[in-house]
Structures are given as structure tokens and as C-alpha cells.
N, C-alpha and C. Protein backbone atom coordinates (compact mmCIF):
# COMPACT_ATOMS: atom_id res chain seq x y z
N UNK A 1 -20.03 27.57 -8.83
CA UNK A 1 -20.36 26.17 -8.72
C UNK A 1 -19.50 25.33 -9.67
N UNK A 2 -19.00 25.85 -10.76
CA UNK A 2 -18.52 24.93 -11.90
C UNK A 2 -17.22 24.97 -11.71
N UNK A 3 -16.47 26.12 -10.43
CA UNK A 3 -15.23 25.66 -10.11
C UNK A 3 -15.23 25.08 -9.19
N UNK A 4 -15.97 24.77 -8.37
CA UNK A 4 -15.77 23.45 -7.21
C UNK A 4 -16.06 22.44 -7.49
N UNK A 5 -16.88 22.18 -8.85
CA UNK A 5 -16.88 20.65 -9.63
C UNK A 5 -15.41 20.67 -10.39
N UNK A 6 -15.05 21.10 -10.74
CA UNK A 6 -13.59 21.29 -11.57
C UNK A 6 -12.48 20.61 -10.09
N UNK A 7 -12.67 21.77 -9.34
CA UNK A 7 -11.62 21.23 -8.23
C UNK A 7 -11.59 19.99 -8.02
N UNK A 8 -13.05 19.20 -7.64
CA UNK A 8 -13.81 18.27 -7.09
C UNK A 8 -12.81 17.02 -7.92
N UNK A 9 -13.26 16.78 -9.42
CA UNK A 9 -12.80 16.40 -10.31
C UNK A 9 -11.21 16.50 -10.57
N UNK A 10 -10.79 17.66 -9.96
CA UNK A 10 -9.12 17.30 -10.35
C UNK A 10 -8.92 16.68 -9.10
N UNK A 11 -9.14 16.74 -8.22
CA UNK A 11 -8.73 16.38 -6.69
C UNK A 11 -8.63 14.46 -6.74
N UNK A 12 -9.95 14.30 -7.51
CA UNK A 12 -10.75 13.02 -8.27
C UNK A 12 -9.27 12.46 -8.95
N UNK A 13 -8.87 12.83 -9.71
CA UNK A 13 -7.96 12.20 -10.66
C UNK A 13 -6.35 12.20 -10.16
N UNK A 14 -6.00 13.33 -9.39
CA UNK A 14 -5.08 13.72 -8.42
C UNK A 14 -4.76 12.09 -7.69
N UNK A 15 -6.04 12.08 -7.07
CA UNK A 15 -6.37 10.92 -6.03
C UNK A 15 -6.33 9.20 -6.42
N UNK A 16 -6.72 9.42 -7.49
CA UNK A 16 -6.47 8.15 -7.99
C UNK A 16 -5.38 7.63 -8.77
N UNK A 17 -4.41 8.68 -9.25
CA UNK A 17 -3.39 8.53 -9.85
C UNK A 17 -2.41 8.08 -8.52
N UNK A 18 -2.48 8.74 -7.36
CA UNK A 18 -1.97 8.41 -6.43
C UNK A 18 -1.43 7.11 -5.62
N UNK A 19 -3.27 6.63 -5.65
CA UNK A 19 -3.46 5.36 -5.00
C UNK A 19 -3.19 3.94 -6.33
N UNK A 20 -3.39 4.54 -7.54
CA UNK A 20 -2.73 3.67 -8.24
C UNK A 20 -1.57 3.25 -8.49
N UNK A 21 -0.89 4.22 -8.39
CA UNK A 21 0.82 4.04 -7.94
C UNK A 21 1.17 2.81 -6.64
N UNK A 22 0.07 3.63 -6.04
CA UNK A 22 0.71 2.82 -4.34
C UNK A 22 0.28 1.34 -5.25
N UNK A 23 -0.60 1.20 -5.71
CA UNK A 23 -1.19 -0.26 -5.90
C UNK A 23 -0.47 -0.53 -6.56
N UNK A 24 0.20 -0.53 -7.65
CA UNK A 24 1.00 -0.77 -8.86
C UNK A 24 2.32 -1.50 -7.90
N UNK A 25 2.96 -0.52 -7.14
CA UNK A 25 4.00 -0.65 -6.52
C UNK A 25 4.09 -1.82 -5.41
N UNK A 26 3.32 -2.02 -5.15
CA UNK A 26 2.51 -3.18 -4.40
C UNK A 26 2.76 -4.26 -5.00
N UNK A 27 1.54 -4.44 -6.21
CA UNK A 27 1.70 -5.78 -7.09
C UNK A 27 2.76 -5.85 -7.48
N UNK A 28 4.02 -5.04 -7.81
CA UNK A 28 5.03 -5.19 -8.20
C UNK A 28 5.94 -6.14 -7.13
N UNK A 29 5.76 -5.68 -5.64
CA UNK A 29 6.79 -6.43 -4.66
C UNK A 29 5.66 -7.98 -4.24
N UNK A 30 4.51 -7.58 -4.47
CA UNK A 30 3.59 -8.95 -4.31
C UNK A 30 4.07 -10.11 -5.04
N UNK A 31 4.43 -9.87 -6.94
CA UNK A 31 4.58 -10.94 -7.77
C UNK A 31 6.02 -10.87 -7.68
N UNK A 32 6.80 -10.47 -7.50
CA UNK A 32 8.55 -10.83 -6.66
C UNK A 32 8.34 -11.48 -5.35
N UNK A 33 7.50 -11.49 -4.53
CA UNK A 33 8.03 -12.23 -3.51
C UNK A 33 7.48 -13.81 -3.19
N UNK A 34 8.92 -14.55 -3.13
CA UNK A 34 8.96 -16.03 -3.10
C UNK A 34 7.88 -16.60 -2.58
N UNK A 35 7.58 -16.02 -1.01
CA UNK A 35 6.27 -16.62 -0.67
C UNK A 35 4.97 -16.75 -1.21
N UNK A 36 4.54 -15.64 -1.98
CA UNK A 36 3.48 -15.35 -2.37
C UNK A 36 3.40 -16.51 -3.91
N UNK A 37 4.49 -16.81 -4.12
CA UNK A 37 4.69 -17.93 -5.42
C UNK A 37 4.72 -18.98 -4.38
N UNK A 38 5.04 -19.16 -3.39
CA UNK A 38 4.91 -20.46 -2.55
C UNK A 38 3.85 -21.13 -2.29
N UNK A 39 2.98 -19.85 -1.69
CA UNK A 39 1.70 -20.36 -1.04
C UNK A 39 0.66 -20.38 -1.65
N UNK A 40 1.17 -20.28 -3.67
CA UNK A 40 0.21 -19.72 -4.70
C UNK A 40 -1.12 -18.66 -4.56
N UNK A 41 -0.73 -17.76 -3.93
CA UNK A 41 -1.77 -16.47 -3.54
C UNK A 41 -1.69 -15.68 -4.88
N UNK A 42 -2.83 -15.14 -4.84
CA UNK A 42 -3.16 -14.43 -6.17
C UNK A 42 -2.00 -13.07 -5.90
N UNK A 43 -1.12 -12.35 -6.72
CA UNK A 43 -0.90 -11.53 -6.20
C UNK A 43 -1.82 -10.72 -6.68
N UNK A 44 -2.64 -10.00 -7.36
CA UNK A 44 -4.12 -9.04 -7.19
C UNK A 44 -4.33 -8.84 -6.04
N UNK A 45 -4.81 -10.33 -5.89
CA UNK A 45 -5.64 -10.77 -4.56
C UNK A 45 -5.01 -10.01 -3.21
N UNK A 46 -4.02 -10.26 -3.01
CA UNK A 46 -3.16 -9.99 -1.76
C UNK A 46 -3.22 -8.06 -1.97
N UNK A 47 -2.69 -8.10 -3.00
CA UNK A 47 -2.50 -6.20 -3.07
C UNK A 47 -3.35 -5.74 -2.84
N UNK A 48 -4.95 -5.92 -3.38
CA UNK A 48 -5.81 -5.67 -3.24
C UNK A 48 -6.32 -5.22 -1.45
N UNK A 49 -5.87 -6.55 -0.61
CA UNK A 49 -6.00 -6.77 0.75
C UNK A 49 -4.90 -5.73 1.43
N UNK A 50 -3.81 -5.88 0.94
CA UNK A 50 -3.00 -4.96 1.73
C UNK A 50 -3.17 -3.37 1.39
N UNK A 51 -3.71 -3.00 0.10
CA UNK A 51 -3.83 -1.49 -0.17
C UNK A 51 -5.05 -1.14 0.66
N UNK A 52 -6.26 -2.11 0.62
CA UNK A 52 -7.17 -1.50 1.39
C UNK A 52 -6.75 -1.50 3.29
N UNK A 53 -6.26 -2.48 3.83
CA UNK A 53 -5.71 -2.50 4.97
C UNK A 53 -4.40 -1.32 5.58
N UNK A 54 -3.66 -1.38 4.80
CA UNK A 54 -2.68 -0.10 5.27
C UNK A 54 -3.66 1.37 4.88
N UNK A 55 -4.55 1.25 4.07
CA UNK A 55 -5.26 2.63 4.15
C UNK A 55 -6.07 3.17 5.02
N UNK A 56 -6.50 2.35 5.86
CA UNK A 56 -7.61 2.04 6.72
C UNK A 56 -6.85 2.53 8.23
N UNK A 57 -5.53 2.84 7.79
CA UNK A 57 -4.54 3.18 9.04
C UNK A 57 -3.39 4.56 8.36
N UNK A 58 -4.20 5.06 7.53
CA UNK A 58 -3.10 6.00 7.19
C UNK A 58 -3.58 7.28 7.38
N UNK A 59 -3.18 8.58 7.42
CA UNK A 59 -3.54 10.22 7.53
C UNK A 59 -4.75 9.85 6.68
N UNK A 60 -5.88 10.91 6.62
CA UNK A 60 -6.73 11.27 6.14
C UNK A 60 -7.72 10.77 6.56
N UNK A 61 -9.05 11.32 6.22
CA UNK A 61 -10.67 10.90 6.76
C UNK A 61 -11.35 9.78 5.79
N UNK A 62 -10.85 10.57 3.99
CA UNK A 62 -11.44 9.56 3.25
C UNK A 62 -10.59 9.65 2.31
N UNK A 63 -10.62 9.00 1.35
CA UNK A 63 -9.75 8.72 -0.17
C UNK A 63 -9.76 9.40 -0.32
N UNK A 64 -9.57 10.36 -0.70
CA UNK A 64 -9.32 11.66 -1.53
C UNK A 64 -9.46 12.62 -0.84
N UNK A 65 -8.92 12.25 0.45
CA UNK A 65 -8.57 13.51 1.25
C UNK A 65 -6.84 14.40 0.99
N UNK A 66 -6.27 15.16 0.61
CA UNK A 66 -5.20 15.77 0.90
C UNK A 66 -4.26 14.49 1.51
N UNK A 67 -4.45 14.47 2.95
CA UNK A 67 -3.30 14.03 3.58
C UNK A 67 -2.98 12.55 3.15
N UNK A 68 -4.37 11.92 2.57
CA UNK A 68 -4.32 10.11 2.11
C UNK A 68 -3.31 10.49 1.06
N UNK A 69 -3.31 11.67 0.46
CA UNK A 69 -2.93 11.42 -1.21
C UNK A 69 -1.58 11.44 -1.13
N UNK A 70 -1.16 12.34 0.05
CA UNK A 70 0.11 12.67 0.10
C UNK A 70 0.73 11.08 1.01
N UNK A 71 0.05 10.56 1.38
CA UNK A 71 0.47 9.23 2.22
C UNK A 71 0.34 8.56 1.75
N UNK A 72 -0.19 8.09 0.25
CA UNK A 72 -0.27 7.12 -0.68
C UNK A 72 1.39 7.52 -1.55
N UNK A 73 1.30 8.62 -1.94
CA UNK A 73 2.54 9.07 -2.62
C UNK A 73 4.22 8.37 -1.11
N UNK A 74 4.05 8.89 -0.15
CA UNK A 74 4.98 8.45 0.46
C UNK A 74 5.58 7.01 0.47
N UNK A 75 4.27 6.43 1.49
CA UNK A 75 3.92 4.73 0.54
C UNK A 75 4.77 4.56 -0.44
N UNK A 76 4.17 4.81 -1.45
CA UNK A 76 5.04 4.70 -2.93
C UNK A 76 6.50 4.54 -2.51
N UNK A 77 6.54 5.79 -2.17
CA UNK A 77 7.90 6.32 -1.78
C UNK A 77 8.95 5.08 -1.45
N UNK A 78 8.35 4.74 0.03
CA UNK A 78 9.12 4.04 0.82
C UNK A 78 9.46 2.47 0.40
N UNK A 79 8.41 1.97 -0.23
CA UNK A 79 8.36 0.80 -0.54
C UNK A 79 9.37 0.99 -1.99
N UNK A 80 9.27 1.65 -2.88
CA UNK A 80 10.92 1.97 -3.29
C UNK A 80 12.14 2.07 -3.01
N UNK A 81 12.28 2.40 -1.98
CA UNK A 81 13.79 2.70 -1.01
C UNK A 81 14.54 2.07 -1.79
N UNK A 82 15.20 0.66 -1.64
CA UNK A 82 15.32 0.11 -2.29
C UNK A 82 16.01 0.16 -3.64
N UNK A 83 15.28 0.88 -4.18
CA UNK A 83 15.50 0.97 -6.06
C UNK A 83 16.02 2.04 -5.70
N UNK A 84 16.20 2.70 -4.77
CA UNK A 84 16.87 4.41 -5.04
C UNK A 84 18.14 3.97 -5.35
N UNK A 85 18.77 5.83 -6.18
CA UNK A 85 20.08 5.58 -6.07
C UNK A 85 21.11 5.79 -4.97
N UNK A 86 19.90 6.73 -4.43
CA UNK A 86 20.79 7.06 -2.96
C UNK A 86 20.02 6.61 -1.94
N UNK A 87 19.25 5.41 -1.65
CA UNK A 87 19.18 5.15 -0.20
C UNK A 87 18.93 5.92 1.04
N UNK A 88 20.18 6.50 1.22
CA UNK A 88 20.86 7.20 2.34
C UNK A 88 19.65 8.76 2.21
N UNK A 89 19.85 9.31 1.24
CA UNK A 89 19.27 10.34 0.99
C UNK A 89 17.62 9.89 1.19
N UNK A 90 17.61 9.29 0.23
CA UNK A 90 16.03 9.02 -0.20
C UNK A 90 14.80 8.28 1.32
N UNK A 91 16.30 8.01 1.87
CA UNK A 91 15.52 7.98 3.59
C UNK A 91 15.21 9.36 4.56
N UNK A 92 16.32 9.88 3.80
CA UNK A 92 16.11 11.59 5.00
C UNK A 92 15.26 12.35 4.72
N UNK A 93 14.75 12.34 3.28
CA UNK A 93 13.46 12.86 2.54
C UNK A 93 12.10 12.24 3.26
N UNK A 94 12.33 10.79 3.20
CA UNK A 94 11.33 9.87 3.82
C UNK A 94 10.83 10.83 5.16
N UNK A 95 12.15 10.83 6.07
CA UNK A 95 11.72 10.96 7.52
C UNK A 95 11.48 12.38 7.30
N UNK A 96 11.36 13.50 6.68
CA UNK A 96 10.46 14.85 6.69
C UNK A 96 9.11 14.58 5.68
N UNK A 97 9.00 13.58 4.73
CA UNK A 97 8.17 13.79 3.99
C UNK A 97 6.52 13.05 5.49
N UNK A 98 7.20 12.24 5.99
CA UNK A 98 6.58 11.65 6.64
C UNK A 98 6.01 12.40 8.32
N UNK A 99 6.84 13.65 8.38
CA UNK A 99 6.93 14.02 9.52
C UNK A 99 7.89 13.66 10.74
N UNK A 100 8.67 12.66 10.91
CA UNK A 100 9.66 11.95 11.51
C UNK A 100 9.71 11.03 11.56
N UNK A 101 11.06 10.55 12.01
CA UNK A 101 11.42 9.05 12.00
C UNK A 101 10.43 8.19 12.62
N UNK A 102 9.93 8.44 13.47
CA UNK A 102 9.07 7.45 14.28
C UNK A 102 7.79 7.65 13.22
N UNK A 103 7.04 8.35 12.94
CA UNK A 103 6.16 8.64 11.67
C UNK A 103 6.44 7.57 10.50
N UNK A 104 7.64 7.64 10.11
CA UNK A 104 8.57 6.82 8.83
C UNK A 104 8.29 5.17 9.34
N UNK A 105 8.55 5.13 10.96
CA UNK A 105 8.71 3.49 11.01
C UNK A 105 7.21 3.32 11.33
N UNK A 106 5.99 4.26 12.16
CA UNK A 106 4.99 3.84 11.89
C UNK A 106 4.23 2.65 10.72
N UNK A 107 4.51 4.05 9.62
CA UNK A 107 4.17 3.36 8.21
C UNK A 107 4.84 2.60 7.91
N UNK A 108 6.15 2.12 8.01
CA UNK A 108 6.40 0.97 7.34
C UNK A 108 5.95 -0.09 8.49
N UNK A 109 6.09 -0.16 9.62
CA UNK A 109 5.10 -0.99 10.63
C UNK A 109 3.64 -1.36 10.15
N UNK A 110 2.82 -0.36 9.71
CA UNK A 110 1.42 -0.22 9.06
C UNK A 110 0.94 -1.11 8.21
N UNK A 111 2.77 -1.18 6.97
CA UNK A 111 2.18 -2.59 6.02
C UNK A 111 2.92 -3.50 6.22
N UNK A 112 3.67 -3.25 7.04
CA UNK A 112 4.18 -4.95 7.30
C UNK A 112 3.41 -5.88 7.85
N UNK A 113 2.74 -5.31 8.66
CA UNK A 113 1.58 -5.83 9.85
C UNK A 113 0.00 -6.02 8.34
N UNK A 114 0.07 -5.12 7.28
CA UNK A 114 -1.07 -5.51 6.98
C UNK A 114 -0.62 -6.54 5.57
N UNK A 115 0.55 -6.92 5.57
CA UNK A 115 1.74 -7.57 4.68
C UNK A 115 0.70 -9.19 5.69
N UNK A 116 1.72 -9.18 6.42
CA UNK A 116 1.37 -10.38 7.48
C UNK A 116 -0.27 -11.06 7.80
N UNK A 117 -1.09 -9.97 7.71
CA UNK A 117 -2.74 -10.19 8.14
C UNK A 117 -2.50 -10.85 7.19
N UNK A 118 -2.85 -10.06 5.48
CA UNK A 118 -3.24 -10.71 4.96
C UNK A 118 -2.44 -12.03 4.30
N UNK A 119 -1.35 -12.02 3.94
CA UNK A 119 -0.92 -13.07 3.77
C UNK A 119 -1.63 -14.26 4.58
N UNK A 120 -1.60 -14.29 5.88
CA UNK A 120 -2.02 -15.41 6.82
C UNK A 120 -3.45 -15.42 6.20
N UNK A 121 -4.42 -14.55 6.14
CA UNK A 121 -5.17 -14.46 5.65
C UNK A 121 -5.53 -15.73 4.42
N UNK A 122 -4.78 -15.30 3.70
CA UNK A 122 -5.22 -16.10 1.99
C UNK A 122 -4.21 -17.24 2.56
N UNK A 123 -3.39 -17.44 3.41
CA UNK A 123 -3.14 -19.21 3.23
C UNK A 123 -4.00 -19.79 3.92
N UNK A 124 -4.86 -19.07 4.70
CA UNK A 124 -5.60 -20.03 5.71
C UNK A 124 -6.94 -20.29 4.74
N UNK A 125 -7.28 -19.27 4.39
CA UNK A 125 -8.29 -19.67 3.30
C UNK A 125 -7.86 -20.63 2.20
N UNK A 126 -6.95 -20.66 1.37
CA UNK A 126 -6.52 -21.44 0.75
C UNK A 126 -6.11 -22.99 1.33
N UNK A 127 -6.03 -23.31 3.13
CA UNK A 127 -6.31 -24.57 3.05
C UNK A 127 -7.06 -25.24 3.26
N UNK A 128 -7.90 -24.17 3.75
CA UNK A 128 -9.42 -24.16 3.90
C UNK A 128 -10.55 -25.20 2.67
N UNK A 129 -9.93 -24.47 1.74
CA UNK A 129 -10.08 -24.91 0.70
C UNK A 129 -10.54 -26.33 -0.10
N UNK A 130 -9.07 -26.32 0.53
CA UNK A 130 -8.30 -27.88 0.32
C UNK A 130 -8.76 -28.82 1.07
N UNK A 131 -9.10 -28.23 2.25
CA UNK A 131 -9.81 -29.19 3.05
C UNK A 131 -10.94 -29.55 2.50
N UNK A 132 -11.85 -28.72 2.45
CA UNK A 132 -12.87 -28.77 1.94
C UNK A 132 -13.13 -29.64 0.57
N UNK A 133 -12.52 -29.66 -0.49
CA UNK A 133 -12.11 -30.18 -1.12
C UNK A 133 -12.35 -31.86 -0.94
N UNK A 134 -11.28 -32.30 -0.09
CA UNK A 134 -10.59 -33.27 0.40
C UNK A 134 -12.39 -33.87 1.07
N UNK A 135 -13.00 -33.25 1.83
CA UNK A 135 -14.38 -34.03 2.34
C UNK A 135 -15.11 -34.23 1.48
């Protein structure tokens, strides 16, 4: 019993080190991008919306399943591209780490689309706001 709480518990910390990355990596391209300083959106706020939305569409049953952890790590991955030094490489890794290319553009389809919800999301609320405000 006290090694399947052990497992339980590393799997636990495994899992969240994971999804904190993805989040980290997130708020990182959230508070760089122009719009999100445009339309004064919290970036928290937004990461928050997009980590739970692209998860809600990724491998696994629940958080701390195996395949989420390894698809939070990819995540990571991809949304780095970018910063690699090799690009070129660090895409061909992508398309096996991911299972294939069409797999690879899935997920980046996954948060662009949950990039877009929410963004539209928090400006519409935000003029919502304003309107409101304004009466």
C-alpha cells in the first residue's frame, strides 16, 4: 500500500511540474504578445483560459494521466520552437514526439484555436464592461 501512495505522489509532482512548465511557457508568450498589451487582458487571466482549454483537447483521461504529462511536456516543447537552436531538428523530434506530422499540426491547431476563443473571449467581456460602465 505505501508503494502505490509513493507512486501516487511522485506521479503527483511528475504532473505538476509538467503542467507548470506548459503554464509558465504560456505566460511567457501571453506577456510578449502586442495584442494582449492592446486589448489590456490580464496575461494570468488569458493563460489561465488557454492552459485549461487546450487541455480539455489533449491525450489523456485526467491530469495526471501519463499521456497529459507527456503532452503538456510536448506543448512546452512546441511553443518553444522558436527559441531552438536548431529549428529544423527540434521540429523532427516534434513530429515523433507527437506521433506525426498531422498529430504535430493537430496540437498546434488545438491552441491556436484555444489562443483565439479566449482572447475573443476577454475582449468581449472587457467591453462589456465598459459598457456597462458607461450606463
Amino acid at each position: 500500500m505505501k508503494k502505490i501512495i509513493i507512486v501516487v505522489l511522485i506521479l503527483l509532482i511528475n504532473g505538476c511540474a509538467e503542467k507548470n512548465e506548459y503554464e509558465a511557457t504560456v505566460s511567457e508568450q501571453m506577456k510578449a504578445d502586442k495584442d494582449i498589451k492592446d486589448y489590456k487582458i490580464e496575461p494570468d487571466r488569458i493563460t489561465d483560459c488557454i492552459v485549461k482549454s487546450t487541455s480539455e483537447n489533449m491525450p489523456g483521461a485526467f491530469p495526471f494521466d501519463p499521456d497529459r504529462l507527456t503532452a503538456y511536456k510536448n506543448y512546452t516543447k512546441m511553443l518553444k520552437l522558436n527559441d531552438s537552436s536548431d529549428p529544423k531538428k527540434t521540429l523532427e523530434e516534434l513530429r515523433k514526439e507527437f506521433g506525426s506530422a498531422k498529430a504535430l499540426a493537430d496540437a498546434h491547431a488545438n491552441y491556436a484555436e484555444s489562443l483565439v476563443t479566449c482572447m475573443s473571449d476577454m475582449v468581449s467581456s472587457t467591453e462589456e464592461r465598459k459598457e456597462n460602465k458607461k450606463n
